[in-house]
Structures are given as structure tokens and as C-alpha cells.
Protein backbone atom coordinates (compact mmCIF):
# COMPACT_ATOMS: atom_id res chain seq x y z
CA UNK A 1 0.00 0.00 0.00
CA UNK A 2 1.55 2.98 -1.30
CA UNK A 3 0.97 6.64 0.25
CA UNK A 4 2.11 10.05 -0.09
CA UNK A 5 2.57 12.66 2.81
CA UNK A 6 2.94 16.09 1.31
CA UNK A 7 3.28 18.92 4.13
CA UNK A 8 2.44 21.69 1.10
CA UNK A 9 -1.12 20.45 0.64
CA UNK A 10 -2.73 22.17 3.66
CA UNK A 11 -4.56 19.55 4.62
CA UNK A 12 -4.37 17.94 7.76
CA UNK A 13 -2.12 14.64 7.57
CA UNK A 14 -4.84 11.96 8.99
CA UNK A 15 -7.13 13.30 5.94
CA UNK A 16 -4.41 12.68 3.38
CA UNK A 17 -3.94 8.86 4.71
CA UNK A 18 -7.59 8.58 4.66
CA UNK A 19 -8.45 9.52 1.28
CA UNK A 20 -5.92 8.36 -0.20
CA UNK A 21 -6.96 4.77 1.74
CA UNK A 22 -10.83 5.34 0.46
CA UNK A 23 -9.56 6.28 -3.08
CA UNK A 24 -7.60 2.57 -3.16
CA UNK A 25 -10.75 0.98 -1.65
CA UNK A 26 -12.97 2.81 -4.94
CA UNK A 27 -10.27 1.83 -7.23
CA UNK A 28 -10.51 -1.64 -6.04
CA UNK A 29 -6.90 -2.04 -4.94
CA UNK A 30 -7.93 -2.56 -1.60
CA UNK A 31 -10.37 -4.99 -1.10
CA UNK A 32 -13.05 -6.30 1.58
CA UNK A 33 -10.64 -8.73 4.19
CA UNK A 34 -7.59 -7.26 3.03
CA UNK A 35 -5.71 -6.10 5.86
CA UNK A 36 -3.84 -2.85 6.37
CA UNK A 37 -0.66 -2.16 8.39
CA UNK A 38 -0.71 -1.36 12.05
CA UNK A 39 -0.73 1.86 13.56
CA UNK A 40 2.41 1.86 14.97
CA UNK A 41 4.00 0.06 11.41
CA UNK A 42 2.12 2.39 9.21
CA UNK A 43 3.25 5.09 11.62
CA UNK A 44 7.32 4.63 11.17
CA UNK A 45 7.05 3.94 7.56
CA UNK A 46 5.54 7.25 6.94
CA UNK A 47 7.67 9.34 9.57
CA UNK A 48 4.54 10.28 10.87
CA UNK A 49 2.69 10.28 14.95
CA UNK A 50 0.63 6.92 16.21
CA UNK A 51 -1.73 9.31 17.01
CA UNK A 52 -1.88 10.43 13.31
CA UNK A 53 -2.61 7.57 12.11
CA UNK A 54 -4.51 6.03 14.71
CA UNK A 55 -7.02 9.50 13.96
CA UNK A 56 -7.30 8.48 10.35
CA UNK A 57 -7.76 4.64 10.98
CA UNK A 58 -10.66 5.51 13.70
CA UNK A 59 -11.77 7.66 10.70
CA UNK A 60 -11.78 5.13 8.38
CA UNK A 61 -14.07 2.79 11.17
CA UNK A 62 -16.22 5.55 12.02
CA UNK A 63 -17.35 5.96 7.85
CA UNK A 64 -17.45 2.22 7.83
CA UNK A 65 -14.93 1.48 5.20
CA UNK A 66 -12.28 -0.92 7.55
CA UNK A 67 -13.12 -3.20 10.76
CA UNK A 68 -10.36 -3.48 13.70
CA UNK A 69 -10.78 -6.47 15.37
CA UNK A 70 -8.48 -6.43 18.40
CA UNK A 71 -5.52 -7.81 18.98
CA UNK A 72 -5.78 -8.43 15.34
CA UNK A 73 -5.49 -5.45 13.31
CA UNK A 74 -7.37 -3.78 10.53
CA UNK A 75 -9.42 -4.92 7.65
CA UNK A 76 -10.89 -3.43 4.89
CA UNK A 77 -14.76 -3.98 5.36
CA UNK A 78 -16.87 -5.31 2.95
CA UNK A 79 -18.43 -2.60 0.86
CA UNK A 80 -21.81 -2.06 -1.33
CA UNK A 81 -20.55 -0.86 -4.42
CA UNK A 82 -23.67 0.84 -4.93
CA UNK A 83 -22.97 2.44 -1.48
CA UNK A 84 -19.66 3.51 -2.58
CA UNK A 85 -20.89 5.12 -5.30
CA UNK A 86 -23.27 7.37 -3.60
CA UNK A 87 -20.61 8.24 -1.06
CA UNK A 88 -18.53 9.66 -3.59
CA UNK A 89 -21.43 11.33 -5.69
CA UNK A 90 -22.00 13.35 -2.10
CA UNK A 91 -18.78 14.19 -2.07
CA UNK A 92 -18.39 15.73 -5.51
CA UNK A 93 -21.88 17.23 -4.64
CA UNK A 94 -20.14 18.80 -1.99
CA UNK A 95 -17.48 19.85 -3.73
CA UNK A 96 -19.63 21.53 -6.37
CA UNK A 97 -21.54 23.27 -4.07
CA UNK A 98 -18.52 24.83 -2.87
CA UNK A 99 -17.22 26.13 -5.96
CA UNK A 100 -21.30 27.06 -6.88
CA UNK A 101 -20.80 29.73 -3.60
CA UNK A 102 -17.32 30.98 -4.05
CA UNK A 103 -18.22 31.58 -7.78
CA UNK A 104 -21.26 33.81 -6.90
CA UNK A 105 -19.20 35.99 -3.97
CA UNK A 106 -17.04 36.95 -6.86
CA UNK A 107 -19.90 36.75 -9.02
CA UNK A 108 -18.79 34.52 -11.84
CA UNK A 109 -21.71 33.81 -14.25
CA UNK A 110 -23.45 29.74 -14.40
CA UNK A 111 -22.10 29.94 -18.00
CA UNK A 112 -18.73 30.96 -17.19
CA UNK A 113 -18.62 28.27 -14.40
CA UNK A 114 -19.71 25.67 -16.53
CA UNK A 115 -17.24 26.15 -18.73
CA UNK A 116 -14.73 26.14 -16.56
CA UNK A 117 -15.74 22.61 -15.51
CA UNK A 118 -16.17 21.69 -18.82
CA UNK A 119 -12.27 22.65 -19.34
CA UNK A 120 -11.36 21.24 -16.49
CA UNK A 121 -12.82 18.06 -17.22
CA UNK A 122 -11.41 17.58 -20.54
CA UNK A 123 -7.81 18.39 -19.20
CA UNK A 124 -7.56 15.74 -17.00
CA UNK A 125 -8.89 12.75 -19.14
């Protein structure tokens, strides 16, 4: 399991291990019963606090995408993909909603927003 730390994101380090955990989960690299490192393992590989990454692992729990059975360690948990899916519509929902309010306090036009997604979209094919 492969993840980056970058400290020029601005975003908090136990959200960068967890999205980048959910985004292996959607992409199917992760799977249900597949375990993930420890805490404390996960911890030293990435140069990073137990408490760090104990935050984004009780994260993880909390949204229901791994199980910690102790003394054992942490699995993922068996997903709907249906479930999944709607997750991550909400999410881009959210997202868009965002950018819908910060384009109307600088009052950037529907047409002029769409086709900024529109660009955006076709750049990162």
C-alpha cells in the first residue's frame, strides 16, 4: 500500500492517509478482508505520529470502510458498491456546491462556471 505525505497540501495529515486509503478501496486495490498495516508500522514507515494515524484509521471505522478487530489489526470492510458510489457522488456534490458559492461571492456567471468545468474536465482525461 503505497501513500504520499505532502506537508504543502494544507490539509491535515490523517485526511491525506484517509483519502488516499478510500480512493484505493474505490479503485478496487484494496479490497473487503484485506488487511492494512498497524498503527504503529504504518506510523514509522511514513515518519509520521501513532496518534496520526490512529485518527485516520478511527476515521476510516467511524465511515465504515475498515473493521479493527483487536488484537488483530485492521481490515478493509466489505463494501456495497452501490454504497460507494453514492458516497462519492455526495462528495463531488459537496465539492460543487462549494465552488457554486465561491463563484457567486465573486460573481462569476453559471455559463462561465460551466465552462470552466467543462475545461477542467477535458484536461484531466
Amino acid at each position: 500500500m503505497k501513500i504520499v505525505i505532502s506537508n504543502s497540501v494544507g490539509e491535515p495529515i490523517y485526511e491525506q492517509i484517509t483519502k488516499q486509503i478510500k480512493n484505493l478501496i474505490f479503485n478496487e486495490e484494496l479490497c473487503a478482508g484485506d488487511s492494512l498495516p498497524s498503527i504503529r508500522s504504518l506510523a514509522q514507515e511514513l515518519k509520521i505520529s501513532v496518534i496520526t494515524t490512529k485518527r485516520a484509521y478511527e476515521e476510516l471505522e467511524r465511515e465504515g470502510f475498515i473493521e479493527t478487530i483487536p488484537g488483530k489489526g485492521s481490515y478493509i470492510a466489505g463494501q456495497n458498491k452501490e454504497l460507494l458510489r453514492e458516497r462519492r457522488i455526495k462528495l463531488i456534490e459537496d465539492k460543487l456546491l462549494e465552488a457554486v458559492e465561491e463563484s457567486r461571492l465573486i460573481g462569476l456567471s453559471l455559463a462561465d462556471l460551466k465552462e470552466m468545468l467543462d475545461i477542467l474536465y477535458e484536461s484531466n482525461k
